[in-house]
Protein backbone atom coordinates (compact mmCIF):
# COMPACT_ATOMS: atom_id res chain seq x y z
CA UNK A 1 92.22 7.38 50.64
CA UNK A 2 93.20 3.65 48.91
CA UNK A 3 90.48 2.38 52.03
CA UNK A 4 88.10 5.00 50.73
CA UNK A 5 88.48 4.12 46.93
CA UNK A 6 88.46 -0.19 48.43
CA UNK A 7 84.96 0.26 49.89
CA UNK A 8 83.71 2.29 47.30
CA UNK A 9 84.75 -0.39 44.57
CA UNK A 10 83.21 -2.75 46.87
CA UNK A 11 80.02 -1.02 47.28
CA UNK A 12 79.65 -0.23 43.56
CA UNK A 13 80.24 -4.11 42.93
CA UNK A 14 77.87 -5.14 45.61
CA UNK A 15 75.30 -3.16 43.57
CA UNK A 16 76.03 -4.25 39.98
CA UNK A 17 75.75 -7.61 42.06
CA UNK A 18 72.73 -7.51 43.13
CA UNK A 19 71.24 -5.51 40.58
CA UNK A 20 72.47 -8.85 38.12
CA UNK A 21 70.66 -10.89 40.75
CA UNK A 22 67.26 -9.47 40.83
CA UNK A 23 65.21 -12.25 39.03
CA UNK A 24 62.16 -11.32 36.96
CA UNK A 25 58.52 -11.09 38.48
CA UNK A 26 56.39 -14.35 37.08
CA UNK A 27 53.85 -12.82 34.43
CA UNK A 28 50.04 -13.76 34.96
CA UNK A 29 49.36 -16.31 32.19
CA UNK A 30 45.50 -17.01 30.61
CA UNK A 31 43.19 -19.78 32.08
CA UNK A 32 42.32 -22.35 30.12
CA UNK A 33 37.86 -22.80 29.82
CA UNK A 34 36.73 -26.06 31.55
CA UNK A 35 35.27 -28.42 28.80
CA UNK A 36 31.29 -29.84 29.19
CA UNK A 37 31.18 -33.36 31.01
CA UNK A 38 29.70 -35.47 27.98
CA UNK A 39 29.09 -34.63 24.02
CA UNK A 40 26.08 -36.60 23.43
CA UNK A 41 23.61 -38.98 24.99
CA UNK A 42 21.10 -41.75 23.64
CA UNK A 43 18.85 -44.68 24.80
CA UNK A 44 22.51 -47.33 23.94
CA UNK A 45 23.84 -48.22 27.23
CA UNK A 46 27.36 -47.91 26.65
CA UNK A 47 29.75 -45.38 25.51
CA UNK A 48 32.41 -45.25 22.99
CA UNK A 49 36.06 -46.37 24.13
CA UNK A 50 39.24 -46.29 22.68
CA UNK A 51 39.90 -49.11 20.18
CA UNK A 52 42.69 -49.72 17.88
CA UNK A 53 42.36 -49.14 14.00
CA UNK A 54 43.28 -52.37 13.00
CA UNK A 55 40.08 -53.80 15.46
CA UNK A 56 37.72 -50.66 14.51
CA UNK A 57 38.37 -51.03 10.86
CA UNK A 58 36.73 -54.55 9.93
CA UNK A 59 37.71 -54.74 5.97
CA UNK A 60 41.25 -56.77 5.38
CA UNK A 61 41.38 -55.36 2.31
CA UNK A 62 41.58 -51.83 4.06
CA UNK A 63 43.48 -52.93 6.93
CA UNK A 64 46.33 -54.33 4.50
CA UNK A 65 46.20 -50.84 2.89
CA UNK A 66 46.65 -49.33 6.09
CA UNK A 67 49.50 -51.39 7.13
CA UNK A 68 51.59 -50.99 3.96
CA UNK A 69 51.26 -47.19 4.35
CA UNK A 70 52.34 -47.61 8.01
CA UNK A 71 55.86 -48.46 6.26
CA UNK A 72 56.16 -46.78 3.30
CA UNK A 73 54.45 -43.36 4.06
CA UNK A 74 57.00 -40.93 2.73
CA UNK A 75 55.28 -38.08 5.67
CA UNK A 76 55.66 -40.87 8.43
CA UNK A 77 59.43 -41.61 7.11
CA UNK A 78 60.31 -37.50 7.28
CA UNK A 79 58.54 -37.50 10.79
CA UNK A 80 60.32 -40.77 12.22
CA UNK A 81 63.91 -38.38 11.25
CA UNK A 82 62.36 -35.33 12.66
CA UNK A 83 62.20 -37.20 16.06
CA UNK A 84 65.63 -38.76 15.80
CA UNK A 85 66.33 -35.21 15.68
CA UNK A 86 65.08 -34.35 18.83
CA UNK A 87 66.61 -36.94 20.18
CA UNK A 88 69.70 -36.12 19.16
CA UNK A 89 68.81 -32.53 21.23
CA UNK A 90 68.01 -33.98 24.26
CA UNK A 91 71.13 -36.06 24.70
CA UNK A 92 73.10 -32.56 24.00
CA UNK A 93 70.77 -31.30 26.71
CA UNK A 94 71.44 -33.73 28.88
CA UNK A 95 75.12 -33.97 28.51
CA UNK A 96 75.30 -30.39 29.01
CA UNK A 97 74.45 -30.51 32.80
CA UNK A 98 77.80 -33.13 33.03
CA UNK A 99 81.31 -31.92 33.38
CA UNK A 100 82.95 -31.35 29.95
CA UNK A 101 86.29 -32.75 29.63
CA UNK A 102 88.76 -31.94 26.76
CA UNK A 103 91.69 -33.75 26.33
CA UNK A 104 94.16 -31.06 25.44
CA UNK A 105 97.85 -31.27 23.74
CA UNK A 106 99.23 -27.55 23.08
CA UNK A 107 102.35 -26.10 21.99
CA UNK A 108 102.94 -22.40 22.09
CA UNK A 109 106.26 -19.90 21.92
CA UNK A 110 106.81 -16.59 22.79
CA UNK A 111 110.02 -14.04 22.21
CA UNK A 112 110.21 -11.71 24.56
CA UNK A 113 111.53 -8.90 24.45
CA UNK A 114 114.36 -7.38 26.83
CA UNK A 115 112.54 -4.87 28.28
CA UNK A 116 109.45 -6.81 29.11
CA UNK A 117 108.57 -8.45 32.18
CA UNK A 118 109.05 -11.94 30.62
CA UNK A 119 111.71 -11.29 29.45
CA UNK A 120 113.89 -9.61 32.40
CA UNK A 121 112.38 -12.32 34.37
CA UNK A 122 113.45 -15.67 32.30
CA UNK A 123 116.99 -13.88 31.82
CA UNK A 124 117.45 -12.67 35.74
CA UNK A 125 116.17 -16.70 36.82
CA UNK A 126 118.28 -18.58 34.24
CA UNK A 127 121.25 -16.31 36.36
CA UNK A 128 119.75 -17.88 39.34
CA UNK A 129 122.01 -20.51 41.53
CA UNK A 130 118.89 -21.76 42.93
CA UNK A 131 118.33 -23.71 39.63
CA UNK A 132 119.57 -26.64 38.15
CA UNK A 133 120.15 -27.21 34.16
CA UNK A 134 117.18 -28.87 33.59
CA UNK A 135 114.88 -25.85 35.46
CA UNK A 136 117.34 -22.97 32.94
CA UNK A 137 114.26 -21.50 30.76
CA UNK A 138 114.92 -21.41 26.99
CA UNK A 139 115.80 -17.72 25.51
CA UNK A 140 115.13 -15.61 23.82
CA UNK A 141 112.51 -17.75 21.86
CA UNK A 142 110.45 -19.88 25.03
CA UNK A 143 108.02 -22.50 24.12
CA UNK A 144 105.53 -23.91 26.39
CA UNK A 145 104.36 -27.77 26.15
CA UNK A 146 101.32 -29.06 27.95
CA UNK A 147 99.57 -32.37 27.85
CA UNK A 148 96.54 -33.09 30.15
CA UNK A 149 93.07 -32.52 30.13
CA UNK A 150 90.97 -29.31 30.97
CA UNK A 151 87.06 -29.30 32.52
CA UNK A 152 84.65 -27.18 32.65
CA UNK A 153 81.35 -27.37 34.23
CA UNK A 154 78.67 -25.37 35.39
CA UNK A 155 76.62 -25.82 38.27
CA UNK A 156 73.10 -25.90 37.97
CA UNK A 157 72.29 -23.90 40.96
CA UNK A 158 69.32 -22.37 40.03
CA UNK A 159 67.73 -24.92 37.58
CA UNK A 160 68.04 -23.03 34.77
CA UNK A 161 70.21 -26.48 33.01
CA UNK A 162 67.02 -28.91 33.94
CA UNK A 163 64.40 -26.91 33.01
CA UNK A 164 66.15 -26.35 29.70
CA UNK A 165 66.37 -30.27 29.79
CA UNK A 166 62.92 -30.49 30.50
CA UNK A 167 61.49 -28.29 27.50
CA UNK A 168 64.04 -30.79 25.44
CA UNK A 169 62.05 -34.03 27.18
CA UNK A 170 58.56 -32.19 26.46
CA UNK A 171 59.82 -31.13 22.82
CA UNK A 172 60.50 -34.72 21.89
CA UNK A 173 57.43 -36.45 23.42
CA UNK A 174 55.78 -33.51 21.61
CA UNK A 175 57.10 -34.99 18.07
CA UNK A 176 55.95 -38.10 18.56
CA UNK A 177 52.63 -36.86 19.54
CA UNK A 178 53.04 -35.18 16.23
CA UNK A 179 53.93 -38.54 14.69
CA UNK A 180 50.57 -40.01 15.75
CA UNK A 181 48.27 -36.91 14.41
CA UNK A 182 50.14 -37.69 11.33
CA UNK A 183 49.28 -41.49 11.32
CA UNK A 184 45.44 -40.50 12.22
CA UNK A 185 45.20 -37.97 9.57
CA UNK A 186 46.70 -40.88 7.26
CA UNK A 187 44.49 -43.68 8.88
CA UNK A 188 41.43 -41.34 8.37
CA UNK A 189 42.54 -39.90 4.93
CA UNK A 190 43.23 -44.08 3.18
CA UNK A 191 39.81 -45.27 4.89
CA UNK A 192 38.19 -41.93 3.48
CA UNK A 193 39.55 -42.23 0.01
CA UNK A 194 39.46 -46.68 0.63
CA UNK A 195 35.18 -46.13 0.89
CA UNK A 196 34.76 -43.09 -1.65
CA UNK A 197 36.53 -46.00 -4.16
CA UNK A 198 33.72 -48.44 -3.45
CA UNK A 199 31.53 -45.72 -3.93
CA UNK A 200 32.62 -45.09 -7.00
CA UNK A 201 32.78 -48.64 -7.93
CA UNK A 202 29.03 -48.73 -7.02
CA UNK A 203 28.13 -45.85 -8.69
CA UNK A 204 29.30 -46.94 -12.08
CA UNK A 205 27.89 -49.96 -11.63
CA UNK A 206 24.53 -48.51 -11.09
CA UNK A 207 25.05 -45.90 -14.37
CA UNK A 208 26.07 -49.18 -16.32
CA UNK A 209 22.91 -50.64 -15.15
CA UNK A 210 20.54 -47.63 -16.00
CA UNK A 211 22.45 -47.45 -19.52
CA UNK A 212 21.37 -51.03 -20.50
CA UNK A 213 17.62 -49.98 -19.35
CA UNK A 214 18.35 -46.71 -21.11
CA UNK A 215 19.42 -48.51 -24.44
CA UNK A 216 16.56 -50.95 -24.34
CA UNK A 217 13.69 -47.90 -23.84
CA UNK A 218 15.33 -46.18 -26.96
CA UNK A 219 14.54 -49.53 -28.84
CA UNK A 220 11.20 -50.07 -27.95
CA UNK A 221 10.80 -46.56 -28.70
CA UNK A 222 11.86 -46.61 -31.99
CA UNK A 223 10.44 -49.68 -32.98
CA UNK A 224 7.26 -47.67 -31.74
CA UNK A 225 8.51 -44.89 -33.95
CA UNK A 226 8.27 -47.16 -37.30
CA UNK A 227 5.06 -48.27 -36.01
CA UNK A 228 3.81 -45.10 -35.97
CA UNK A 229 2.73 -44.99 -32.10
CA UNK A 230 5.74 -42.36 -31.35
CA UNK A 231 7.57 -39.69 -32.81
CA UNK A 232 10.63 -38.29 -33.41
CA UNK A 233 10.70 -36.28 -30.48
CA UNK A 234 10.26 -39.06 -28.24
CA UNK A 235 13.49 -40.78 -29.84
CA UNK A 236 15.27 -37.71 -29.08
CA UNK A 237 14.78 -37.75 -25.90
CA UNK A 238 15.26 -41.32 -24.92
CA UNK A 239 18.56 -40.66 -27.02
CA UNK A 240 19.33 -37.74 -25.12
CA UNK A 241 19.03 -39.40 -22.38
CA UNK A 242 20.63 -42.61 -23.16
CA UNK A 243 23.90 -39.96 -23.92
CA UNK A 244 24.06 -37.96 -20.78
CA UNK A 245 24.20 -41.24 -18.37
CA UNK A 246 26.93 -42.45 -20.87
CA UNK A 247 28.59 -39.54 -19.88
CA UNK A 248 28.23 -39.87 -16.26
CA UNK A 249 30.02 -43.38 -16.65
CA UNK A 250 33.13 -41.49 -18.13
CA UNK A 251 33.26 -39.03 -15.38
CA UNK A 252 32.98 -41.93 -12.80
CA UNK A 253 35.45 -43.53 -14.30
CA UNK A 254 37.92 -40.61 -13.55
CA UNK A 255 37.12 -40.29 -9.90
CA UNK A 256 38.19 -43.75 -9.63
CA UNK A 257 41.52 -43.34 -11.29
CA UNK A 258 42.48 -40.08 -9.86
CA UNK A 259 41.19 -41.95 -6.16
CA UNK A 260 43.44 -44.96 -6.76
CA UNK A 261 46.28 -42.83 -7.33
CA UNK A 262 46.05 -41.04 -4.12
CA UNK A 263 45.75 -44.14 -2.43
CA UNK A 264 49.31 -45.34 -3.77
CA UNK A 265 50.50 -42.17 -2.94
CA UNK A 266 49.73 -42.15 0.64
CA UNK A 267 50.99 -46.19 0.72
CA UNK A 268 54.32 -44.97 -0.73
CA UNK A 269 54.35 -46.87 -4.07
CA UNK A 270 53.58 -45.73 -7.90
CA UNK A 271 49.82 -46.18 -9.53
CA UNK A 272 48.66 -49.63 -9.04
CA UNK A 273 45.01 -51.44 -8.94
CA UNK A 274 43.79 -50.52 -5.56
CA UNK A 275 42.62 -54.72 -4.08
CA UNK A 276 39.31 -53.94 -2.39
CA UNK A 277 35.47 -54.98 -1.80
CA UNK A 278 32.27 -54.35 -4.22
CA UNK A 279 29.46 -53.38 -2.36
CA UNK A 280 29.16 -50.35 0.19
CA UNK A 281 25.48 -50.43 0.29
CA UNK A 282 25.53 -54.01 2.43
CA UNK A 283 28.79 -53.15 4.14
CA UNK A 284 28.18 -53.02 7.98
CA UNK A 285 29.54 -49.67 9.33
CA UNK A 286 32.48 -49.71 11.66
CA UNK A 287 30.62 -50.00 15.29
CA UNK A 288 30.88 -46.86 17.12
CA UNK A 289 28.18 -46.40 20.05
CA UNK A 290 28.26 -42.79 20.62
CA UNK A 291 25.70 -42.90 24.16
CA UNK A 292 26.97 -40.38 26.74
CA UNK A 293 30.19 -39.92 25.49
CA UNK A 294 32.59 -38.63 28.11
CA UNK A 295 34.94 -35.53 26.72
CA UNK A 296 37.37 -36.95 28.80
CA UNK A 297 38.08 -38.84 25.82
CA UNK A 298 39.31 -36.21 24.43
CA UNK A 299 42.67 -36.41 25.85
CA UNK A 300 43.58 -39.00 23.92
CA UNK A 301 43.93 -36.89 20.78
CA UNK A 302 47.30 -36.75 19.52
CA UNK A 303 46.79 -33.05 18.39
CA UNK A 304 45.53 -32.45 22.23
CA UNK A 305 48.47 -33.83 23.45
CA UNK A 306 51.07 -32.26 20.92
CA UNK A 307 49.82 -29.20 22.73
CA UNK A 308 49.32 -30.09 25.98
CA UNK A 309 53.49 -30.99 25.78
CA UNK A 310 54.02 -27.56 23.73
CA UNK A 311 52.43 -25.80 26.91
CA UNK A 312 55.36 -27.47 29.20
CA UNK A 313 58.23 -27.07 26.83
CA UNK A 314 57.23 -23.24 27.08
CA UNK A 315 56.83 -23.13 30.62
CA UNK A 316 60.12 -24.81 31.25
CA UNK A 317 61.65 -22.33 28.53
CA UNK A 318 60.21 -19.50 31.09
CA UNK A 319 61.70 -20.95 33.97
CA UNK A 320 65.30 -21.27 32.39
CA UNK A 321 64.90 -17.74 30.94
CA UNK A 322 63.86 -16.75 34.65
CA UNK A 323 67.13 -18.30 36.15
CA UNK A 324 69.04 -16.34 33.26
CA UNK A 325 69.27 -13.32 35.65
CA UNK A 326 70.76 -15.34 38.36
CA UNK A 327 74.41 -15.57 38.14
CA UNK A 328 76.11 -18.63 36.73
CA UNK A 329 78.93 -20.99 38.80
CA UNK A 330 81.46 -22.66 36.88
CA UNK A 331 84.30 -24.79 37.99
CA UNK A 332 87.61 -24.91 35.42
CA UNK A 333 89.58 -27.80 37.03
CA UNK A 334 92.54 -28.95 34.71
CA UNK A 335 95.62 -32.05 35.32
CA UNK A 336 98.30 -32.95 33.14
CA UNK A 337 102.13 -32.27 32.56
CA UNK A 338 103.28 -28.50 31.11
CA UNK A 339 107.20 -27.61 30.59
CA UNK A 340 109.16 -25.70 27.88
CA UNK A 341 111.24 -28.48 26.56
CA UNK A 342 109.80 -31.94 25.21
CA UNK A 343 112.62 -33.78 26.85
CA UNK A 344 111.23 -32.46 30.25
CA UNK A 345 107.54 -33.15 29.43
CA UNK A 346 107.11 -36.17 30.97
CA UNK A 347 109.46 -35.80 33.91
CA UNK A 348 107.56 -35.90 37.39
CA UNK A 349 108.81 -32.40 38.35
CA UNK A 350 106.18 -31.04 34.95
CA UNK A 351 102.99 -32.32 36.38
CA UNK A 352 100.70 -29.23 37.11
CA UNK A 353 97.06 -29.26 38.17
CA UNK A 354 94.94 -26.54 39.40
CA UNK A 355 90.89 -25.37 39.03
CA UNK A 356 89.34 -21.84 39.05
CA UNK A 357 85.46 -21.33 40.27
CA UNK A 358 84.16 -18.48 38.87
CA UNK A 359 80.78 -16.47 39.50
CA UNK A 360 79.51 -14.45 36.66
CA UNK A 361 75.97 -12.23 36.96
CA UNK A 362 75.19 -10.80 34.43
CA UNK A 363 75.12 -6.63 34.47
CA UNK A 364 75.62 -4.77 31.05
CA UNK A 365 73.32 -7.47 28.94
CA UNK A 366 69.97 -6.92 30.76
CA UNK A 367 68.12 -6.17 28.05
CA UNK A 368 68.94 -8.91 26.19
CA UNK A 369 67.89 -11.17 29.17
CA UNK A 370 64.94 -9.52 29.53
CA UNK A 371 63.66 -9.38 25.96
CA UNK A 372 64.71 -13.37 26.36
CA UNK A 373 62.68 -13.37 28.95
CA UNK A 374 59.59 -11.64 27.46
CA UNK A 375 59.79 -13.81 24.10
CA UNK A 376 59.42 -17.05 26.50
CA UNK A 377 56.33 -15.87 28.32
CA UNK A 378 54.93 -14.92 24.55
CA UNK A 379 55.34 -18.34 23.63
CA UNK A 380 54.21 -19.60 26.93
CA UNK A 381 50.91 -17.40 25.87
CA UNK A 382 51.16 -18.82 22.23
CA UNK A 383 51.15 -22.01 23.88
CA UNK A 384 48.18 -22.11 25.84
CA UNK A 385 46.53 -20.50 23.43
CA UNK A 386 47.22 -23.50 20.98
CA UNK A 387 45.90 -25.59 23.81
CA UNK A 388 42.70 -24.13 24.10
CA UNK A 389 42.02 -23.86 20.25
CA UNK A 390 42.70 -27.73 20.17
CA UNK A 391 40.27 -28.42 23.00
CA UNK A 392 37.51 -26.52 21.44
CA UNK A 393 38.52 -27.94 17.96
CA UNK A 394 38.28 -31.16 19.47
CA UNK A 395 35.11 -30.79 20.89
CA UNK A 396 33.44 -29.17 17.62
CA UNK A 397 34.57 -32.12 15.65
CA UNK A 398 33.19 -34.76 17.95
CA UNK A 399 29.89 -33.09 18.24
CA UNK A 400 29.42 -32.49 14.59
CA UNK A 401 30.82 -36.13 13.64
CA UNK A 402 27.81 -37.47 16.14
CA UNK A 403 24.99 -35.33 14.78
CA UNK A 404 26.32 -36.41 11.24
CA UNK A 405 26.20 -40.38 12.09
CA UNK A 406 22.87 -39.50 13.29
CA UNK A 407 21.69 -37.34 10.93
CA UNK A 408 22.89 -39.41 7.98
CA UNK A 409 21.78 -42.86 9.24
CA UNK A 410 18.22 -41.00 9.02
CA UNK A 411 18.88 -39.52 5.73
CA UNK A 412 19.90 -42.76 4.28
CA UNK A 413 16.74 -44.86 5.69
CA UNK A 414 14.63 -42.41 4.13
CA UNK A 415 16.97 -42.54 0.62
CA UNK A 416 16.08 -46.52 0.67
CA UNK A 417 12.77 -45.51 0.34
CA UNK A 418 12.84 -43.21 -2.19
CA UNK A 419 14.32 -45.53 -4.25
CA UNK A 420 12.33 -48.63 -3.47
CA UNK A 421 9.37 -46.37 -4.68
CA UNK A 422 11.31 -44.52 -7.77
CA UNK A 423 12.49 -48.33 -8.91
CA UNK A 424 9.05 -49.31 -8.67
CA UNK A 425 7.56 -46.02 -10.70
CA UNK A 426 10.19 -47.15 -13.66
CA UNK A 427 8.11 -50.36 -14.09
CA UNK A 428 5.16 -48.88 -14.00
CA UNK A 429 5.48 -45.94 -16.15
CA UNK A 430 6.76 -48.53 -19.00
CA UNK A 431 3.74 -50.49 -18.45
CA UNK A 432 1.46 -47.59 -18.43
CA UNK A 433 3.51 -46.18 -21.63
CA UNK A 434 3.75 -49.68 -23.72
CA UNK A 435 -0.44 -49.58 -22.77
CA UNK A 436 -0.98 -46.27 -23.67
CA UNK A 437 -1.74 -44.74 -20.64
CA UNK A 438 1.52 -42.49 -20.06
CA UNK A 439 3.65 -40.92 -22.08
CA UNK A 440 7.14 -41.24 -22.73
CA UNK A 441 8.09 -38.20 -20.39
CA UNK A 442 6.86 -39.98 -17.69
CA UNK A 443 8.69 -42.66 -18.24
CA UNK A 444 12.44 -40.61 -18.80
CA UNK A 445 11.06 -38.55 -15.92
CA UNK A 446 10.61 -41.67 -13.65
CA UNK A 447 14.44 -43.46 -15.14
CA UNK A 448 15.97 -39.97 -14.80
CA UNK A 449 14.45 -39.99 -11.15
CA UNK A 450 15.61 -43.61 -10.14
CA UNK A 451 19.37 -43.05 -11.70
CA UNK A 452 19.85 -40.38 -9.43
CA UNK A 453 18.20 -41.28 -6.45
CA UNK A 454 20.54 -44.90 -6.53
CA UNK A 455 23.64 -42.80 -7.30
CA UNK A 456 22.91 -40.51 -3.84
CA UNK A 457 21.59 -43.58 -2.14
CA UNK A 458 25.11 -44.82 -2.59
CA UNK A 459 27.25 -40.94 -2.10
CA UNK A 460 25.10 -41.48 1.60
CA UNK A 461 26.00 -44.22 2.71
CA UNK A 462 29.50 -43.48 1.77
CA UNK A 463 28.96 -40.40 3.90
CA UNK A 464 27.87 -42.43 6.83
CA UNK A 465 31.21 -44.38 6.61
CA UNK A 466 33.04 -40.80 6.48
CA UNK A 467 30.96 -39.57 9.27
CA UNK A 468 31.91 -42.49 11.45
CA UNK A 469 35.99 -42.54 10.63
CA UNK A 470 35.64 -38.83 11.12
CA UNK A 471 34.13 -39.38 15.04
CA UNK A 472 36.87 -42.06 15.04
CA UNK A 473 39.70 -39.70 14.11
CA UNK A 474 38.20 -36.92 16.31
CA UNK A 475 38.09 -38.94 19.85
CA UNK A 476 41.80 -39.75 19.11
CA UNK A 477 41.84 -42.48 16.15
CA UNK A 478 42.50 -45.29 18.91
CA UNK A 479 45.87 -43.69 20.58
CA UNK A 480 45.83 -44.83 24.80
């Protein structure tokens, strides 16, 4: 009967065994879609590479701005502690696959009582004449002294420690990938905001040009008025005129302010002049040569490779969650000196040492390992996911960014024009108009004409700048 209830323990353990054992089946995960060779190709024999801000960006006065932000950045600052962080996390990871040692000093008592097995067993020994003085245990209240040191460590059979160490390694090169899309978006955001500023700057000094012209037609109009060669009306209008530009200055004048204070903000500091150049019209574009442009680029996107690192923290995170249903092997070693007097703690009959291995499988938590389980093949999902949105991100940017260097380098060429001729129609309709032969709408038609056509000959090429430092930001902002 005892043999019959042994092997059917056994059995029934061998299957709770086993059944603890059985690891989960790898789930199919999504492909990721093969990217297009090349974005772009033109008659320029070479092909963008990957260059450094502070040699794309040619302008000292924007790569000073640049470098202060690098510094003082209050984003950069919070990111640089977010990876000390992780840091921090990996070297728990790490020492988590080592033996853990505690060095241990307890002190416990126990009464006993007379009818327990303690108890009968301290009083029957202490009776014993196989025991000297020393070995006579203390009664009825028995302490128990011990000074050593304990261990614990688990062996990594089955991985499940590494790859838990590896989704720490891929968390933390993930963060600083971070750390980089940060410092593009800032790079991108200061030169943005650094060329809209000299836009601005030229803008208002085109409006404070087209005032003075503005103020001197209202003269010669109303000298014409007292003359008797205009009217009223015609002062009117040249006032009206005269008024609205005046406006336009104000609202100029804003932009600037409210730019300049976003550029302090991203260097760190409180409102200050912004130190910069005059002209963007003259300014030679950063040089970006956008013929056959390999997508291979790509990779050196920060973003790209935030996720790329995301995809192998989750996949690790699957594999440890796979090993969770394996069962776990820990050795308990321990060494030091244990007796139930202090005077006898340090004798060299009280040293004690011993270890215990132990295998525990899991059984009555399954569900909880599995729903583990299932949450790290979600994010594993999530993860690629991610990946393949950044890819075809990427790739939207970069083609847009091209067509829009393109597109506005054309636009602006044309602009030139326009205003070459609209600059020239000014003169002429005051000629014609002081001679007689036009009126004076032709000549606020033709000033009204020119004033805008500078002010969008400017808000171009400060798009064309934008255009290129977005292309710039999109093939990776310089990162190898």
């Amino acid at each position: 009967m005892r043999k019959r209830k042994l092997y059917i323990g056994i059995l029934s353990a061998s299957i709770l065994f086993y059944t603890s054992c059985k690891i989960a089946k790898p789930v199919a995960m999504p492909a990721v879609k093969e990217m297009p060779y090349a974005f772009a190709s033109t008659d320029t024999a070479n092909s963008m590479t990957v260059i450094a801000w502070k040699d794309f960006f040619a302008d000292p006065y924007l790569t000073a701005l640049i470098d202060t932000a690098l510094h003082n950045n209050t984003n950069l600052l919070i990111s640089l502690q977010n990876i000390d962080i992780l840091k921090e996390q990996l070297a728990v990871q790490k020492n988590g696959m080592l033996p853990k040692v505690d060095g241990v000093i307890s002190a416990e008592g126990d009464h006993y009582g007379d009818y327990t097995m303690n108890g009968v067993g301290n009083y029957d020994t202490n009776l014993s004449p196989n025991i000297n003085s020393k070995q006579h245990i203390p009664t009825p209240f028995t302490p128990d002294l011990f000074a050593g040191f304990r261990s614990s460590w688990e062996i990594d059979v089955w991985g499940k420690l590494k790859n838990q160490k590896r989704a720490a390694v891929a968390a933390l090169l993930a963060s600083e990938q971070g750390r980089r899309v940060a410092i593009t978006a800032m790079v991108s955001e200061i030169a943005t905001d650094y060329y809209s500023l000299i836009a601005y700057d030229n803008e208002l000094k085109i409006v404070q040009k087209n005032i003075q012209l503005q103020s001197d037609a209202l003269e010669i109009v109303k000298v014409q008025k007292e003359a008797g060669r205009a009217t009223e009306l015609a002062v009117e209008q040249f006032a009206a005129q005269l008024y609205n530009t005046q406006g336009i200055e104000f609202g100029i004048r804003q932009q600037i302010t409210e730019t300049e204070d976003q550029l302090n903000v991203l260097l760190g500091r409180y409102p200050q002049p912004i130190a910069r150049d005059s002209d963007i019209i003259h300014q030679p574009l950063p040089t970006v040569v956008i013929a056959g442009i390999s997508s291979q680029l790509l990779i050196h996107r920060p973003d790209i490779q935030e996720a790329e690192l995301g995809l192998r923290t989750a996949k690790a995170n699957v594999a440890a969650a796979r090993a969770a249903f394996l069962p776990s092997i820990t050795l308990t070693p321990y060494v030091g000196v244990e007796a139930f007097s202090p005077s006898l703690l340090f004798d060299a009959g009280s040293i004690v040492y011993g270890a215990l291995a132990s295998l525990t499988a899991p059984i009555f938590n399954q569900k909880q390992i599995k729903a583990g389980y299932a949450i790290t093949n979600a994010q594993d999902k999530q993860a690629i996911y991610n990946y393949q949105h950044a890819l075809l991100n990427g790739f939207s940017e970069v083609t847009n960014n091209i067509n829009s260097i393109q597109n506005n380098k054309a636009s602006f060429d044309l602009k030139d024009k326009e205003v070459t001729a609209l600059t020239n129609a000014v003169a002429t309709a005051k000629d014609l108009y002081l001679s007689g032969y036009a009126n004076y709408l032709e000549v606020i038609t033709a000033q009204k004409g020119v004033l805008e056509s500078e002010l969008e000959l400017v808000g171009n090429k400060k798009e064309q700048f934008i255009a290129v430092i977005n292309l710039y930001r999109s093939l990776g902002g310089g990162w190898n």
